[in-house]
PDB file of N, CA and C in Angstrom:
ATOM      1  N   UNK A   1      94.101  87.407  87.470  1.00  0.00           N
ATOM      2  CA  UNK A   1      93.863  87.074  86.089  1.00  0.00           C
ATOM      3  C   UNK A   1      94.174  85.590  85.894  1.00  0.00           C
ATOM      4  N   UNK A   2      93.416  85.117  85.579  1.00  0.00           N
ATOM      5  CA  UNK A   2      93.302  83.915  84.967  1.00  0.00           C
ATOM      6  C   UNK A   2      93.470  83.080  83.614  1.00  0.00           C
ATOM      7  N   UNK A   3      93.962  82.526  83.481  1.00  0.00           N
ATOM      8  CA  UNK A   3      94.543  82.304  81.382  1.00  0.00           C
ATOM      9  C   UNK A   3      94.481  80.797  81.182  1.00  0.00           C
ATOM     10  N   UNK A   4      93.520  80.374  80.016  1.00  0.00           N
ATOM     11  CA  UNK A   4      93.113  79.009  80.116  1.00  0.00           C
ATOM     12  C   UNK A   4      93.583  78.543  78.709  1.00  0.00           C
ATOM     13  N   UNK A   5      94.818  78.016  78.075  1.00  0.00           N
ATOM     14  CA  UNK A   5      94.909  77.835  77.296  1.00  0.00           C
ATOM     15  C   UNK A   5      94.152  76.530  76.339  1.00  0.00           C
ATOM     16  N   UNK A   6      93.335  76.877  75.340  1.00  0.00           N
ATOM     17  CA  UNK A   6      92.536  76.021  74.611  1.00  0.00           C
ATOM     18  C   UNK A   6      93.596  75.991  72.787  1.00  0.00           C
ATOM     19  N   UNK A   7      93.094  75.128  72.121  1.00  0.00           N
ATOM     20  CA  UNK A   7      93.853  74.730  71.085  1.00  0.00           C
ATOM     21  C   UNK A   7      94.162  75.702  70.056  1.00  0.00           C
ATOM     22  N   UNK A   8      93.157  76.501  69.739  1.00  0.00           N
ATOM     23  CA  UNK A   8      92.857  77.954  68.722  1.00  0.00           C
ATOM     24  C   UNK A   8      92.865  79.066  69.711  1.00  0.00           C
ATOM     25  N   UNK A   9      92.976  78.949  71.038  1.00  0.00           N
ATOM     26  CA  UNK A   9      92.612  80.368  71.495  1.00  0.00           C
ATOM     27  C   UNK A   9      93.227  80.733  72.892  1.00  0.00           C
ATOM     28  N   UNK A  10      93.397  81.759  73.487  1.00  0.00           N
ATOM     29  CA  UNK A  10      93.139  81.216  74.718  1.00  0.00           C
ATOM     30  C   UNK A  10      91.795  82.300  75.455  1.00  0.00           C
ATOM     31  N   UNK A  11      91.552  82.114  77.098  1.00  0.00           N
ATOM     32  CA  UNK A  11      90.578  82.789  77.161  1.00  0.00           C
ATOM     33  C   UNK A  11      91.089  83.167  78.926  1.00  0.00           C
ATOM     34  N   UNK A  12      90.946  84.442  78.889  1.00  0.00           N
ATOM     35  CA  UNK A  12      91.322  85.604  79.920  1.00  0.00           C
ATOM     36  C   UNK A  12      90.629  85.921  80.925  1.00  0.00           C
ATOM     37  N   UNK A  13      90.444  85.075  82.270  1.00  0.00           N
ATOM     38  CA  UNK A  13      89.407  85.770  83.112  1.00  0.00           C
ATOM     39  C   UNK A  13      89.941  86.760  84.349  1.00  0.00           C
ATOM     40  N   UNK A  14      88.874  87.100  84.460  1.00  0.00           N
ATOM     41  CA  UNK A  14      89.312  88.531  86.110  1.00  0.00           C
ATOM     42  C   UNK A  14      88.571  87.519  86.668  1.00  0.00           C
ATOM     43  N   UNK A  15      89.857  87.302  87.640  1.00  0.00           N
ATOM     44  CA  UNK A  15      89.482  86.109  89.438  1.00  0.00           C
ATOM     45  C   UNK A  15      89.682  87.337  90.221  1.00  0.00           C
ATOM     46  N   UNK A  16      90.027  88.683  90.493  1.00  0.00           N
ATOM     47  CA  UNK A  16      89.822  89.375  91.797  1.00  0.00           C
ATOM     48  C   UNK A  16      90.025  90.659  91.242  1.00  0.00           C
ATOM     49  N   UNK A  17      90.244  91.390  90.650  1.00  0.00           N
ATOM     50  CA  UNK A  17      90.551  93.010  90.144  1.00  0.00           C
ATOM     51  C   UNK A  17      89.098  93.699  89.652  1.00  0.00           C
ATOM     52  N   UNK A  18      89.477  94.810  89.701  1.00  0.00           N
ATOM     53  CA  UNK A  18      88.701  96.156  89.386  1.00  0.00           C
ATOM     54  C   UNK A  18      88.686  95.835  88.013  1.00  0.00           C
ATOM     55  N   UNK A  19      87.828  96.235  87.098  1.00  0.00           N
ATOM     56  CA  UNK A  19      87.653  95.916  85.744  1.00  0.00           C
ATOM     57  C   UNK A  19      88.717  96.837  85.013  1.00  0.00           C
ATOM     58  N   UNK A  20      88.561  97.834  85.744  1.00  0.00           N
ATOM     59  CA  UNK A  20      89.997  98.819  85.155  1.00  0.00           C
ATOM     60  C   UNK A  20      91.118  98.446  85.596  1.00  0.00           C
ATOM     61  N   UNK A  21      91.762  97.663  86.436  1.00  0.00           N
ATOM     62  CA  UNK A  21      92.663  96.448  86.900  1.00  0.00           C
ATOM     63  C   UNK A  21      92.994  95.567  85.856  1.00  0.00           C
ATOM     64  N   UNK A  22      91.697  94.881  85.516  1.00  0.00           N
ATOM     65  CA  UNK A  22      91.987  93.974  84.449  1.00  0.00           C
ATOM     66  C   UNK A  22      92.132  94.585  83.227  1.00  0.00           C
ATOM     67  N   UNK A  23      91.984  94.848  82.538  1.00  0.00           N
ATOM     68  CA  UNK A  23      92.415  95.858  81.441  1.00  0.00           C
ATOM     69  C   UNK A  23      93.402  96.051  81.738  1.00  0.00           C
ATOM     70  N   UNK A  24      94.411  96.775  82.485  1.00  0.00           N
ATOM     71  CA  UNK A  24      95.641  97.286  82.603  1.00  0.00           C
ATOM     72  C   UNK A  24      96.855  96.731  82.519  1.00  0.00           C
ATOM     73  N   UNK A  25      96.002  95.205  83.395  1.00  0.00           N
ATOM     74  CA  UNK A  25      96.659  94.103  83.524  1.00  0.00           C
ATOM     75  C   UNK A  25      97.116  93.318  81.940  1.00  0.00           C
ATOM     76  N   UNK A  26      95.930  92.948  81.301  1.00  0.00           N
ATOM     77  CA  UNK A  26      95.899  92.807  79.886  1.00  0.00           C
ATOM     78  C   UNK A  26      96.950  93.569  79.458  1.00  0.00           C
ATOM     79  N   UNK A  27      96.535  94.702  79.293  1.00  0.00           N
ATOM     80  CA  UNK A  27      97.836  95.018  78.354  1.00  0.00           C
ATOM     81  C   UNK A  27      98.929  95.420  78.788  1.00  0.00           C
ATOM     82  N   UNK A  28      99.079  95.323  80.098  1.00  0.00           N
ATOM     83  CA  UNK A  28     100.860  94.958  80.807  1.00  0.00           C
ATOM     84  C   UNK A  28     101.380  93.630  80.094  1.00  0.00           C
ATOM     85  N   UNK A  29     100.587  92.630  80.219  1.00  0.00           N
ATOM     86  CA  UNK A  29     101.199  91.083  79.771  1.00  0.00           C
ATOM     87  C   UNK A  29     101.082  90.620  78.380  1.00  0.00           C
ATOM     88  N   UNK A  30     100.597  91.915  77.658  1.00  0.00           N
ATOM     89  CA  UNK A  30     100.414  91.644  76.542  1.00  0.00           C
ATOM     90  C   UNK A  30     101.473  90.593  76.252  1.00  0.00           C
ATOM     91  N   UNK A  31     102.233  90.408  76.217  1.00  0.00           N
ATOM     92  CA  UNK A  31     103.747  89.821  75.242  1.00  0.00           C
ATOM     93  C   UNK A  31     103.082  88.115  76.265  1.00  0.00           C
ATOM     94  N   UNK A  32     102.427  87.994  77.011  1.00  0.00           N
ATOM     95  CA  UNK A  32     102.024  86.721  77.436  1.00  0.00           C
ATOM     96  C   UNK A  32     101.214  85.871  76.093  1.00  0.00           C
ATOM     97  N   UNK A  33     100.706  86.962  75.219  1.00  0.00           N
ATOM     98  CA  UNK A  33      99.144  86.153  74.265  1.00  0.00           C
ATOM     99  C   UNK A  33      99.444  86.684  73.080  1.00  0.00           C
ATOM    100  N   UNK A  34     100.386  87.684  72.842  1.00  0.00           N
ATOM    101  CA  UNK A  34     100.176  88.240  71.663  1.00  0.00           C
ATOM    102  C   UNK A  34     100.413  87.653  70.577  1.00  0.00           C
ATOM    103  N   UNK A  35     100.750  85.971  70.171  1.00  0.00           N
ATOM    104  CA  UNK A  35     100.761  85.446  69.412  1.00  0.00           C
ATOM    105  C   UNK A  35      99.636  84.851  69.385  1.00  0.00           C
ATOM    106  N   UNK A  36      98.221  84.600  70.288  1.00  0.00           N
ATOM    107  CA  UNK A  36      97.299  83.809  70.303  1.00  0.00           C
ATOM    108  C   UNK A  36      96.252  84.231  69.966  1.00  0.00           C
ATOM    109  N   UNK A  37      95.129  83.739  69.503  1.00  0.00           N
ATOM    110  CA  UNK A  37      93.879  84.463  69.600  1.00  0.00           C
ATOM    111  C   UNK A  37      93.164  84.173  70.619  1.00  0.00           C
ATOM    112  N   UNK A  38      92.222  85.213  71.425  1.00  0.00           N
ATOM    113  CA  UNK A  38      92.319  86.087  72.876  1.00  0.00           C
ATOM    114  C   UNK A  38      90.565  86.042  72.666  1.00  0.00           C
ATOM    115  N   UNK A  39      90.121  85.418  73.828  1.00  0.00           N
ATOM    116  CA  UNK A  39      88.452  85.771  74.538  1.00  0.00           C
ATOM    117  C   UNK A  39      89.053  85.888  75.546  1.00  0.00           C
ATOM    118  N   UNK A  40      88.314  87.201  76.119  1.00  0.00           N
ATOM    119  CA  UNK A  40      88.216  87.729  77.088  1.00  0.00           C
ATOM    120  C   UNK A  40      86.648  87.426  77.794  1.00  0.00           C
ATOM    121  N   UNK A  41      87.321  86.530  79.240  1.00  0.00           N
ATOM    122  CA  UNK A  41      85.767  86.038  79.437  1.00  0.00           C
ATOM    123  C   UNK A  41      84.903  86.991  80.561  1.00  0.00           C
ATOM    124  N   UNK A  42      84.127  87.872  80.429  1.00  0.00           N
ATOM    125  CA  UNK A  42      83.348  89.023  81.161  1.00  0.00           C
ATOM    126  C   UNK A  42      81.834  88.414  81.570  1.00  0.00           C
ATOM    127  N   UNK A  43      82.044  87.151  81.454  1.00  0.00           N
ATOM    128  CA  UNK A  43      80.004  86.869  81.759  1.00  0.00           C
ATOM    129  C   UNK A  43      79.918  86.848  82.964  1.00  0.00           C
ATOM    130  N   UNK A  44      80.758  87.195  83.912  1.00  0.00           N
ATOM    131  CA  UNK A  44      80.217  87.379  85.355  1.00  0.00           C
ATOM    132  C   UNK A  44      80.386  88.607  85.855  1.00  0.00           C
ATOM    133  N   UNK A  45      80.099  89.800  84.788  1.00  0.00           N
ATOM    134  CA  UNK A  45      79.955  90.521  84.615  1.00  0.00           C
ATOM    135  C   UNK A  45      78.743  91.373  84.094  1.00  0.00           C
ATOM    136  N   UNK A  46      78.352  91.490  85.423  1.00  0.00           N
ATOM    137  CA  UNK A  46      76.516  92.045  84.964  1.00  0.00           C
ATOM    138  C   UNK A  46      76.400  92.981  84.853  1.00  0.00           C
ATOM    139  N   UNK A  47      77.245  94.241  85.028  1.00  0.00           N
ATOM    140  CA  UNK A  47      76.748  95.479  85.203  1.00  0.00           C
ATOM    141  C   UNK A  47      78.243  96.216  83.922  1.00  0.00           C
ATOM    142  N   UNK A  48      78.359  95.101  83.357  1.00  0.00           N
ATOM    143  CA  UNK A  48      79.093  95.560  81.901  1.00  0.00           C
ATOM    144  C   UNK A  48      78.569  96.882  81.337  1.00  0.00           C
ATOM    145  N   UNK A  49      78.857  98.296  81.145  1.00  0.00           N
ATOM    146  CA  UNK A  49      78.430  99.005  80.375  1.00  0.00           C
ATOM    147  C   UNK A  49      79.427  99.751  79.431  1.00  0.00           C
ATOM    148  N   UNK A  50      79.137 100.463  78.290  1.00  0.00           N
ATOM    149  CA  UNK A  50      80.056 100.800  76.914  1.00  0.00           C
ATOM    150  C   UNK A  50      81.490 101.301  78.035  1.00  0.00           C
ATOM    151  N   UNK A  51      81.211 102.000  78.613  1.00  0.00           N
ATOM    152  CA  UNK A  51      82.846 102.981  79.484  1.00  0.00           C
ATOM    153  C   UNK A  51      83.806 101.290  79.948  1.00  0.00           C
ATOM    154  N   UNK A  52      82.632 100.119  80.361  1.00  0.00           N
ATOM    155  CA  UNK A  52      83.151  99.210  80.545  1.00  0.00           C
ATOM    156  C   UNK A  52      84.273  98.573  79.203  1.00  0.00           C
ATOM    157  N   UNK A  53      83.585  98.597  78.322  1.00  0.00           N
ATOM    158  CA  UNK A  53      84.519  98.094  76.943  1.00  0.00           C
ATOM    159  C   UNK A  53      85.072  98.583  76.211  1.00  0.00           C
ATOM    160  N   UNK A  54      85.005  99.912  76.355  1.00  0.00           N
ATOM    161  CA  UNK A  54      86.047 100.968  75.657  1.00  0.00           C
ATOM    162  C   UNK A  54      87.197 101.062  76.452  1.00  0.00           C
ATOM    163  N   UNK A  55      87.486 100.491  77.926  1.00  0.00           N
ATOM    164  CA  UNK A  55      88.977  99.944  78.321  1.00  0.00           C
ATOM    165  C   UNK A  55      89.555  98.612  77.697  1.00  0.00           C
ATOM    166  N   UNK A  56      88.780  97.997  76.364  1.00  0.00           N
ATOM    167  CA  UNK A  56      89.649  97.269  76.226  1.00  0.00           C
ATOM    168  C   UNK A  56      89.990  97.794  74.777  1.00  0.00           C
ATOM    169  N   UNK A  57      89.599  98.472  74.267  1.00  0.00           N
ATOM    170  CA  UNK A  57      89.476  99.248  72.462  1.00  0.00           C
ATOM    171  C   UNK A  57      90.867  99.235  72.219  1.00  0.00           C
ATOM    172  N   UNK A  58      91.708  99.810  72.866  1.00  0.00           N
ATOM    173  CA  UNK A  58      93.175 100.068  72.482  1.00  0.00           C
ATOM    174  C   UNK A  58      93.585  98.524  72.082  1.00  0.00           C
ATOM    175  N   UNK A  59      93.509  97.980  73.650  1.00  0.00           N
ATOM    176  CA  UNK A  59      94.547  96.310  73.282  1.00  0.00           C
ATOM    177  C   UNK A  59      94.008  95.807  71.957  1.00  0.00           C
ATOM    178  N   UNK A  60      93.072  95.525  71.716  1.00  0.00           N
ATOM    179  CA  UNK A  60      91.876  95.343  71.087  1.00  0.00           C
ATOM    180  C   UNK A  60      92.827  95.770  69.950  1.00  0.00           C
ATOM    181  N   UNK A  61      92.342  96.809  69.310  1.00  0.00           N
ATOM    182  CA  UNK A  61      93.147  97.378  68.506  1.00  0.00           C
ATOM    183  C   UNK A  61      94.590  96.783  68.072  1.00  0.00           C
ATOM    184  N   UNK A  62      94.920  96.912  68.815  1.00  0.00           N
ATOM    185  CA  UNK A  62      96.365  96.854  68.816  1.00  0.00           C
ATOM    186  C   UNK A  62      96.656  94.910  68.404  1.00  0.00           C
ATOM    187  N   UNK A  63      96.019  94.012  69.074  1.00  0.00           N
ATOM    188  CA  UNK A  63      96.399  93.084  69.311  1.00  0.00           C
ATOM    189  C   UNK A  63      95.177  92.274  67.090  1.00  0.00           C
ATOM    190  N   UNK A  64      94.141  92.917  66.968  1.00  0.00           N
ATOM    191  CA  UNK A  64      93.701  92.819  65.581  1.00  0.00           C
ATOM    192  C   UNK A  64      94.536  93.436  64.731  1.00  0.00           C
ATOM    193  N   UNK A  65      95.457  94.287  64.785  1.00  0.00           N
ATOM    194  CA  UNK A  65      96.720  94.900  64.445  1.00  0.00           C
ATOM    195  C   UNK A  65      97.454  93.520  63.844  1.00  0.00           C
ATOM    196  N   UNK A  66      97.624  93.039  64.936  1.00  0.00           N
ATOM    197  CA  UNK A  66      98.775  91.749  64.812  1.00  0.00           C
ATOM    198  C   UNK A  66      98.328  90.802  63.981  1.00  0.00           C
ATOM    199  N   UNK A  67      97.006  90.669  63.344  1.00  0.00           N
ATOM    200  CA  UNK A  67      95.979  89.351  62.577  1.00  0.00           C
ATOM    201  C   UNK A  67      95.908  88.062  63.863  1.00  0.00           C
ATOM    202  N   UNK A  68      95.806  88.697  64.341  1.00  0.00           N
ATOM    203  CA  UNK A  68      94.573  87.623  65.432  1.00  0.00           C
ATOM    204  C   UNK A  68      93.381  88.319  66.346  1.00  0.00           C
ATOM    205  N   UNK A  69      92.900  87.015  66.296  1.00  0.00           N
ATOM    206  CA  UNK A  69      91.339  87.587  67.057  1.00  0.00           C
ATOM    207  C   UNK A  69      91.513  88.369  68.527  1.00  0.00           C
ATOM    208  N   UNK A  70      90.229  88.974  69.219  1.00  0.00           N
ATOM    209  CA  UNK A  70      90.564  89.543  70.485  1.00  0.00           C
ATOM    210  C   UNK A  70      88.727  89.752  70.329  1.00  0.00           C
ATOM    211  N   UNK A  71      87.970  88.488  71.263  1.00  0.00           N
ATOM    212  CA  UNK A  71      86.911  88.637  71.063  1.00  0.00           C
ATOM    213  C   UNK A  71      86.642  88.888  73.114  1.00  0.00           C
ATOM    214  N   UNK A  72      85.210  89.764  73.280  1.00  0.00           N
ATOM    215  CA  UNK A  72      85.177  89.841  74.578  1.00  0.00           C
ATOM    216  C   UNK A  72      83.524  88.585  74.961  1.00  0.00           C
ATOM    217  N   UNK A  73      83.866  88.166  75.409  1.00  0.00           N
ATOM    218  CA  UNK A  73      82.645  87.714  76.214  1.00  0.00           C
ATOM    219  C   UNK A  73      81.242  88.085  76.837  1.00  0.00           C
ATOM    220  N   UNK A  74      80.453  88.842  77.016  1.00  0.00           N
ATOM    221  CA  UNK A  74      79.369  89.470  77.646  1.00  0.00           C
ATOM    222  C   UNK A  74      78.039  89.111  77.241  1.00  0.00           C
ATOM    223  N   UNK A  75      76.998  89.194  77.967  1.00  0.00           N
ATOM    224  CA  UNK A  75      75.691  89.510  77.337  1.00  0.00           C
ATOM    225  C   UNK A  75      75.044  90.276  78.227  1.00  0.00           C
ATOM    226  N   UNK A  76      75.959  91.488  79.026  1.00  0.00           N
ATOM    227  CA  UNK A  76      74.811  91.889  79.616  1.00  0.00           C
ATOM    228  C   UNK A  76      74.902  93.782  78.847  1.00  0.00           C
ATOM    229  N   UNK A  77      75.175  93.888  78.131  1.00  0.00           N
ATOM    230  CA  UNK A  77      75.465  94.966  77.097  1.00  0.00           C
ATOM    231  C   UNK A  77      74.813  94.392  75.552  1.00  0.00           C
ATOM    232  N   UNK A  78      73.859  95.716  74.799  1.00  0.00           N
ATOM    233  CA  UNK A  78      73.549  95.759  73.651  1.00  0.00           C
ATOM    234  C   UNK A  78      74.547  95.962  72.515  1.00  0.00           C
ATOM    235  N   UNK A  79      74.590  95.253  71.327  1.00  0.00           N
ATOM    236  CA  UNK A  79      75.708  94.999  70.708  1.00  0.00           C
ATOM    237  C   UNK A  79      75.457  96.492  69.751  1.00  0.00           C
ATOM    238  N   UNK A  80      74.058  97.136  70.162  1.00  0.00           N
ATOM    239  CA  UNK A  80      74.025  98.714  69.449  1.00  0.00           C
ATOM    240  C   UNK A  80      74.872  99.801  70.068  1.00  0.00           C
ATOM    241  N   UNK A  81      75.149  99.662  71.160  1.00  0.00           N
ATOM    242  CA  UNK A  81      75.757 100.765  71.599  1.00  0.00           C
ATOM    243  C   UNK A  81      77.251 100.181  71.882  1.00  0.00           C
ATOM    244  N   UNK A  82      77.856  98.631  71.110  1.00  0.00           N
ATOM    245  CA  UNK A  82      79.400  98.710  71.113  1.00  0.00           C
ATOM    246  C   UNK A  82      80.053  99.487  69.732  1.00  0.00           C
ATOM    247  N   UNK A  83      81.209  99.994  70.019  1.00  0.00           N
ATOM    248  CA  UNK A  83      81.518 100.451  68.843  1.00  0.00           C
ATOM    249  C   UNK A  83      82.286  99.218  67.475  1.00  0.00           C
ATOM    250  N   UNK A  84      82.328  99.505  66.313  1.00  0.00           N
ATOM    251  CA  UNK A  84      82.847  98.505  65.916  1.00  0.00           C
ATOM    252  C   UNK A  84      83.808  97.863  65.198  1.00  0.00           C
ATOM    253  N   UNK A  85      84.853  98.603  66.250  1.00  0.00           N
ATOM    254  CA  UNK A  85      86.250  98.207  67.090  1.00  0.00           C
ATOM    255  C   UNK A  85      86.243  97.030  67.362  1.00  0.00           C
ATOM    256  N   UNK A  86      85.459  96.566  68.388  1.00  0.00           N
ATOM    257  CA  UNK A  86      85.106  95.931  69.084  1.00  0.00           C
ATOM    258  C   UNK A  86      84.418  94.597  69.157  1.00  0.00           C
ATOM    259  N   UNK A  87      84.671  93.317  69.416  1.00  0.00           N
ATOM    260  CA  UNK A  87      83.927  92.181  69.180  1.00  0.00           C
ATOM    261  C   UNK A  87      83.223  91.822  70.280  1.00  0.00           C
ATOM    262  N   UNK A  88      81.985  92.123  70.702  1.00  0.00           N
ATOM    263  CA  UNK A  88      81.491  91.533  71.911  1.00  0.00           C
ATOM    264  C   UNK A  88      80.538  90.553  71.622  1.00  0.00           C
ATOM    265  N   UNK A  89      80.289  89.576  71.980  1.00  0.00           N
ATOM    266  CA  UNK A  89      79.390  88.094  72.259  1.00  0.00           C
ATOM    267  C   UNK A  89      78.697  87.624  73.545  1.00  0.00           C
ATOM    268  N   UNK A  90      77.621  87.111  73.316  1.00  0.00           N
ATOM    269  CA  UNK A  90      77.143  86.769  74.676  1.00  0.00           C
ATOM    270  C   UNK A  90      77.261  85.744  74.971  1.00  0.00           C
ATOM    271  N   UNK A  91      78.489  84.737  74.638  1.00  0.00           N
ATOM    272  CA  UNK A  91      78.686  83.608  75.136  1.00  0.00           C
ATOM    273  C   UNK A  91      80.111  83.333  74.542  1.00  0.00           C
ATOM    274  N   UNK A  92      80.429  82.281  75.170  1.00  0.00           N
ATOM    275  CA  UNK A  92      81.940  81.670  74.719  1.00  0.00           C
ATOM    276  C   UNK A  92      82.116  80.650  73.325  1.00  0.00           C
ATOM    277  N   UNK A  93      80.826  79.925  73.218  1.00  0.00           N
ATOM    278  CA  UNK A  93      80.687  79.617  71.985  1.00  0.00           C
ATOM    279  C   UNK A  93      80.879  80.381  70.919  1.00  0.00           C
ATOM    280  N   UNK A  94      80.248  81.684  70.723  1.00  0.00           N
ATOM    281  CA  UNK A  94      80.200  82.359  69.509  1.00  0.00           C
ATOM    282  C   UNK A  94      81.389  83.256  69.849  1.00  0.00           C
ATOM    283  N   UNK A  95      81.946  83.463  70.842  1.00  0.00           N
ATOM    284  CA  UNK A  95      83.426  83.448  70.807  1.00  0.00           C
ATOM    285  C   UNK A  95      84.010  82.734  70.242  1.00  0.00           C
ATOM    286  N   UNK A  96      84.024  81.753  70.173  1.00  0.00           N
ATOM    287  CA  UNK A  96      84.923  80.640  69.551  1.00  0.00           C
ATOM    288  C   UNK A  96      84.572  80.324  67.816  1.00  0.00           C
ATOM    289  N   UNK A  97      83.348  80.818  67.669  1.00  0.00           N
ATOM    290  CA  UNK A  97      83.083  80.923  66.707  1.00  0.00           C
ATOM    291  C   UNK A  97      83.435  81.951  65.970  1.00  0.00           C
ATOM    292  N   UNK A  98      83.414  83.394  66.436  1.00  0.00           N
ATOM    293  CA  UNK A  98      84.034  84.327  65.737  1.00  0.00           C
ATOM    294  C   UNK A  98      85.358  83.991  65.136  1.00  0.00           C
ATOM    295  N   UNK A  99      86.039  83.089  66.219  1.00  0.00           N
ATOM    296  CA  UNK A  99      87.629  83.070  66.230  1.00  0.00           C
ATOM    297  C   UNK A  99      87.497  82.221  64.651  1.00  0.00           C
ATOM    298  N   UNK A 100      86.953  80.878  64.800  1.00  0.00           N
ATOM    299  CA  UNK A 100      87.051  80.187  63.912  1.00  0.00           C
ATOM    300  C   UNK A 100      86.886  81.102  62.567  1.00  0.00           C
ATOM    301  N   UNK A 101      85.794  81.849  62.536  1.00  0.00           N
ATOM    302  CA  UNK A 101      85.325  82.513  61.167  1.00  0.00           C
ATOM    303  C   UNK A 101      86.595  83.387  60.928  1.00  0.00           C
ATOM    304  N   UNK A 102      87.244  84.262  61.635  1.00  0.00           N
ATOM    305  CA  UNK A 102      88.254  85.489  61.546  1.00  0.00           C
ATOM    306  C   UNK A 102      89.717  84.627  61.144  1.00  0.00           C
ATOM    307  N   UNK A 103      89.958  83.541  61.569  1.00  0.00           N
ATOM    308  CA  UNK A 103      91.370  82.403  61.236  1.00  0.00           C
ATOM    309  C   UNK A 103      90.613  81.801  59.593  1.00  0.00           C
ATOM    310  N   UNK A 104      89.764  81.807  59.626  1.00  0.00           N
ATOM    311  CA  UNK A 104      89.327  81.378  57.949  1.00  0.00           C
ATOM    312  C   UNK A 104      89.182  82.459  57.345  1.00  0.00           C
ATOM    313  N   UNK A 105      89.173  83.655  57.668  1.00  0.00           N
ATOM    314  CA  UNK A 105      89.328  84.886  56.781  1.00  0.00           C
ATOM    315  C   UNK A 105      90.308  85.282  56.605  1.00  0.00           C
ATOM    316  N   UNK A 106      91.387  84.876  57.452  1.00  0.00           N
ATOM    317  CA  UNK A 106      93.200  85.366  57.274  1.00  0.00           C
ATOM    318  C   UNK A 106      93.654  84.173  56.368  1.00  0.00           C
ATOM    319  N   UNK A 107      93.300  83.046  56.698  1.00  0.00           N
ATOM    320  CA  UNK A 107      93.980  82.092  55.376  1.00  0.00           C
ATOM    321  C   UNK A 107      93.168  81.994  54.076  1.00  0.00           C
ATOM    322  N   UNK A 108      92.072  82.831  53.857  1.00  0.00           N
ATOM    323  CA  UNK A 108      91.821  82.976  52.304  1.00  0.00           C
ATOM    324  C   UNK A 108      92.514  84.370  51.584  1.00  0.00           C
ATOM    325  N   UNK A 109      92.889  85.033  52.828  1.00  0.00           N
ATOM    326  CA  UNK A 109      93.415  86.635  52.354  1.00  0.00           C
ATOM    327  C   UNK A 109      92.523  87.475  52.440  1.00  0.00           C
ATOM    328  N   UNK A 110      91.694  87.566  53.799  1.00  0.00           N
ATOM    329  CA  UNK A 110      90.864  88.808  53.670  1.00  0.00           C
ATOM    330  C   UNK A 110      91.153  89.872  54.452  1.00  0.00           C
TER     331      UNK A 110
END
């Protein structure tokens, strides 16, 4: 696992694990990010499917719980069949963009 800290965010990659590895991993270290807002970067991840992103629903959960973001990275999954739990994007930009929009929705009070 890999952790790249950027100014608003940071962003989470799998350098060698099982996707169910990484997930597990995630939320073992939770207490590493849980003050930050979190992309999870999956674009080298082609064969992403829903069983794939419903291992991250809990942290997920849990960590939008806390009022910060927890956006995932992908485009090789339809955003119809994520549930919406779930923030998936097909790029790191609109990752970063979600983040931005979701930190301007907590400081107006939404």
């Amino acid at each position: 696992m890999k952790i790249t800290k950027k100014e608003e965010y940071l962003i989470i990659e799998n350098t060698d694990n099982t996707l169910v590895d990484f997930a597990e991993s995630i939320t073992e270290n939770y207490s590493e990010y849980s003050n930050d807002n979190v992309i999870v970067d999956l674009l080298d991840n082609t064969q992403f499917e829903l069983k794939d992103a419903l291992l991250f629903l809990e942290i997920s959960n849990i960590h939008r719980a806390d009022k910060k973001s927890f956006v995932i990275a992908n485009a090789a999954n339809s955003i119809d069949v994520i549930p919406d739990e779930l923030i998936v994007v097909p790029t790191l930009g609109e990752a970063e963009d979600i983040i931005k929009m979701e930190e301007l929705e907590r400081e107006l009070g939404f």
